[in-house]
Protein backbone atom coordinates (compact mmCIF):
# COMPACT_ATOMS: atom_id res chain seq x y z
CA UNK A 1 28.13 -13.98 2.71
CA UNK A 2 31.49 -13.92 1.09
CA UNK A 3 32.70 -11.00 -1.15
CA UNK A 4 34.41 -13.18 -3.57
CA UNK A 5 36.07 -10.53 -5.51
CA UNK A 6 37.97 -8.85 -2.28
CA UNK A 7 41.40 -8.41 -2.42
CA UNK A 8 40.85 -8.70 1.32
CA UNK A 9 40.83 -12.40 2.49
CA UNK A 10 38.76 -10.88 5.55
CA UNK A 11 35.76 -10.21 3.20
CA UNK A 12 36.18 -13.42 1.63
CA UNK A 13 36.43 -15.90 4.82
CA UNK A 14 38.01 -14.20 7.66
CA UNK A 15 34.20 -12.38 8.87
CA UNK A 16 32.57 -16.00 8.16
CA UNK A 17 35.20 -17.66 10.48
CA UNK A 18 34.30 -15.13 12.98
CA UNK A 19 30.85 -15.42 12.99
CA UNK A 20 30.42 -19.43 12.57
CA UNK A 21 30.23 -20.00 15.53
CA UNK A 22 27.64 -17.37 16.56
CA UNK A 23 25.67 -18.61 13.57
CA UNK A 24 25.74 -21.82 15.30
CA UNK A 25 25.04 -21.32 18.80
CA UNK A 26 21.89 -19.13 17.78
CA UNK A 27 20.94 -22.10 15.80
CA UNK A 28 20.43 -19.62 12.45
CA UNK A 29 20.30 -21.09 9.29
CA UNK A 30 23.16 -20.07 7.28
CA UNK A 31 22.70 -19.13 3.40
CA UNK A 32 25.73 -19.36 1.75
CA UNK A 33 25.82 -16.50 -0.64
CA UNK A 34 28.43 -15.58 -2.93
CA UNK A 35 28.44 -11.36 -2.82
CA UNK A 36 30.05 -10.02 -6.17
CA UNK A 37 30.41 -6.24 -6.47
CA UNK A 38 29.72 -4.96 -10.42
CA UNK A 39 30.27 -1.97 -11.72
CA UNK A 40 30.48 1.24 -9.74
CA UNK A 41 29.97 -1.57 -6.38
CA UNK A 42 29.89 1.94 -3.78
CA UNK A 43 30.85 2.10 -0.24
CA UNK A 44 30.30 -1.98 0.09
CA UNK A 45 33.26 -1.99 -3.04
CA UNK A 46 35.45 0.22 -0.98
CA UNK A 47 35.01 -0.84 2.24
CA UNK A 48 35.31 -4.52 1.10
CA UNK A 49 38.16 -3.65 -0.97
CA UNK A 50 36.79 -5.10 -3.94
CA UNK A 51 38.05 -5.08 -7.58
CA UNK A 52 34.71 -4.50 -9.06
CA UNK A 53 33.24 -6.58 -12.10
CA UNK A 54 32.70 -4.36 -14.96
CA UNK A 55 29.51 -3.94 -16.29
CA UNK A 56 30.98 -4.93 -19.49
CA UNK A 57 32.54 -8.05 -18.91
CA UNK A 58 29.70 -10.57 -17.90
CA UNK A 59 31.93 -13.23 -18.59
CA UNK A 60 34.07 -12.38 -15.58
CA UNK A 61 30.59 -11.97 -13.58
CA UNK A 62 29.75 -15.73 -14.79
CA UNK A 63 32.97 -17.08 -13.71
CA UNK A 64 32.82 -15.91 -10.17
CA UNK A 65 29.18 -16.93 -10.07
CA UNK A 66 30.02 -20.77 -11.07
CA UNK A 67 32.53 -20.58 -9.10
CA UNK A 68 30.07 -19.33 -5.44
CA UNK A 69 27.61 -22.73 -7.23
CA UNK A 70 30.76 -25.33 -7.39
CA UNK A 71 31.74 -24.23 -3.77
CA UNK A 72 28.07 -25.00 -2.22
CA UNK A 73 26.75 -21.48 -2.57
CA UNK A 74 23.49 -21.73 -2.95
CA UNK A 75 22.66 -17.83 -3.40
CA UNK A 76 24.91 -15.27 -5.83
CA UNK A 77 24.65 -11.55 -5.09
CA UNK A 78 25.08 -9.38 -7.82
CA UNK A 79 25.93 -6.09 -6.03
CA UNK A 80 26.15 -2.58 -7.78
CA UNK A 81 26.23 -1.16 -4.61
CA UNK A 82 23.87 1.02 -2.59
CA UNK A 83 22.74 4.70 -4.38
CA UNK A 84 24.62 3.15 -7.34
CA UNK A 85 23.98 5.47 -10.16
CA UNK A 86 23.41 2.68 -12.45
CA UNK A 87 22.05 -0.78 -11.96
CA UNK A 88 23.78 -4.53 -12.51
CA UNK A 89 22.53 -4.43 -16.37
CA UNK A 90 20.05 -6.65 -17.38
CA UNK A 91 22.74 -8.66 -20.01
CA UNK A 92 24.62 -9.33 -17.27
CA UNK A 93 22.05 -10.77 -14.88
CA UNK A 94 20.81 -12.72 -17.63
CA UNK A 95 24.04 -14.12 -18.84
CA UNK A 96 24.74 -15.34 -14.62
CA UNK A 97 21.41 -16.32 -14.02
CA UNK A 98 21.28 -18.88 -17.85
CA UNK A 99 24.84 -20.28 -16.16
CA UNK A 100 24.11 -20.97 -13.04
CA UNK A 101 21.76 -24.59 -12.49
CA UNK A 102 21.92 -24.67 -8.65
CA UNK A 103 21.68 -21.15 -6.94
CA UNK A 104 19.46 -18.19 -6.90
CA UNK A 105 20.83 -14.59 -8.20
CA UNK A 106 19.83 -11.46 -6.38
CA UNK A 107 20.23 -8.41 -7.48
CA UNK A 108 20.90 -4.71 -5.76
CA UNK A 109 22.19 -1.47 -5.88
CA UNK A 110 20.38 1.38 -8.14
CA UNK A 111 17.05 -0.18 -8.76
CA UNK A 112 14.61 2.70 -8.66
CA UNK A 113 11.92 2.32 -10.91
CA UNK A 114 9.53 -0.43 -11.49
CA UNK A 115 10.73 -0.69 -15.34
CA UNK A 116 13.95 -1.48 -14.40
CA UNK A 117 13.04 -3.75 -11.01
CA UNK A 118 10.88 -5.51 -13.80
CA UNK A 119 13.61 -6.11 -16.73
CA UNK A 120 16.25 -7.01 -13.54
CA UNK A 121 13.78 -9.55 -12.60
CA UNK A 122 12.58 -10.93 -16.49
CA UNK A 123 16.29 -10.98 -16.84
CA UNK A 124 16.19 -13.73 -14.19
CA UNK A 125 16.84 -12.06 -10.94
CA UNK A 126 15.05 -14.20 -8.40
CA UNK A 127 15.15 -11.67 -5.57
CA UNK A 128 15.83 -7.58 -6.03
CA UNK A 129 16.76 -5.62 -2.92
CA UNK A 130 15.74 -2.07 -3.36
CA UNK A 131 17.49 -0.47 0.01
CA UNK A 132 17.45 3.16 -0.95
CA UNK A 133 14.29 3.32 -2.71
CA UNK A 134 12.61 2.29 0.15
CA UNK A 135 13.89 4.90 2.95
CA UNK A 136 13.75 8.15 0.09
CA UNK A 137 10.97 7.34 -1.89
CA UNK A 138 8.43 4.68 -0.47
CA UNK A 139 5.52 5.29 -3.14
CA UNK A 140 8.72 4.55 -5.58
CA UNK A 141 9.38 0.99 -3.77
CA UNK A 142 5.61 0.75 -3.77
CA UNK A 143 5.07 0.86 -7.61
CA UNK A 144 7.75 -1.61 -7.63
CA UNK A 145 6.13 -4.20 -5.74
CA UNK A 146 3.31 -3.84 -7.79
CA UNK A 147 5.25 -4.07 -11.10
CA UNK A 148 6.90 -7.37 -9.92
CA UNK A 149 3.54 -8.62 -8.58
CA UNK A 150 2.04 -8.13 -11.99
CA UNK A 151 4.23 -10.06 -14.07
């Protein structure tokens, strides 16, 4: 995973230098996934010293995205970061997932109810991660599983 919008070139290749060759001697298959932080983007945005997306500027979101899919990623990460207080909006997923032909988007960070897991995902999300949810609220996560599963 690369945090393409680090100011850090650690986050953005150093980490997958370091870990190639583990990668390889475990024989693990390696995903390439483009990890852009939008929004509010949390401890992963300040850690990774990120300069997050805005949630108002998809454009910017698209051109990072096409550029993960003309470097080989095959996944794009749309991150608004863990206990965000607000979700990646759906416009924005929307607008990366219509421009992208060869990678899947996946989106997390302040999914907590099915509506929303469901309008990320109609939006054309092809994987949610719902982290939080999960260890506070498990008949939360639970709902939406079965919101997802019914569409």
């Amino acid at each position: 995973m690369s945090l393409l919008n680090s100011d850090d070139p650690y986050f953005i290749i150093g980490a997958q230098v370091l870990g190639a060759p583990i990668v390889k001697r475990y024989g693990l298959e390696a995903l390439p996934t483009a990890y852009l932080i939008i929004g509010y983007g949390g401890a992963a945005g300040y850690v990774g010293r990120a300069r997050p997306i805005p949630f108002e500027k998809p454009e910017l979101a698209i051109a990072y995205a096409l550029a993960a899919e003309f470097l080989g990623m095959r996944y794009v990460y749309l991150e608004a970061g863990s206990g965000s207080p607000r979700p990646v909006p759906p416009e924005v997923v929307s607008a990366v997932s219509r421009s992208l032909e060869n990678a899947y988007v996946i989106v997390g960070g302040g999914i907590r109810e099915s509506e929303v897991a469901l309008k990320i995902c109609e939006s054309g999300a092809n994987i949610i991660v719902t982290g939080n949810i999960i260890e506070d609220r498990l008949d939360k996560a639970l709902k939406i599983i079965e919101a997802i599963k019914k569409r």
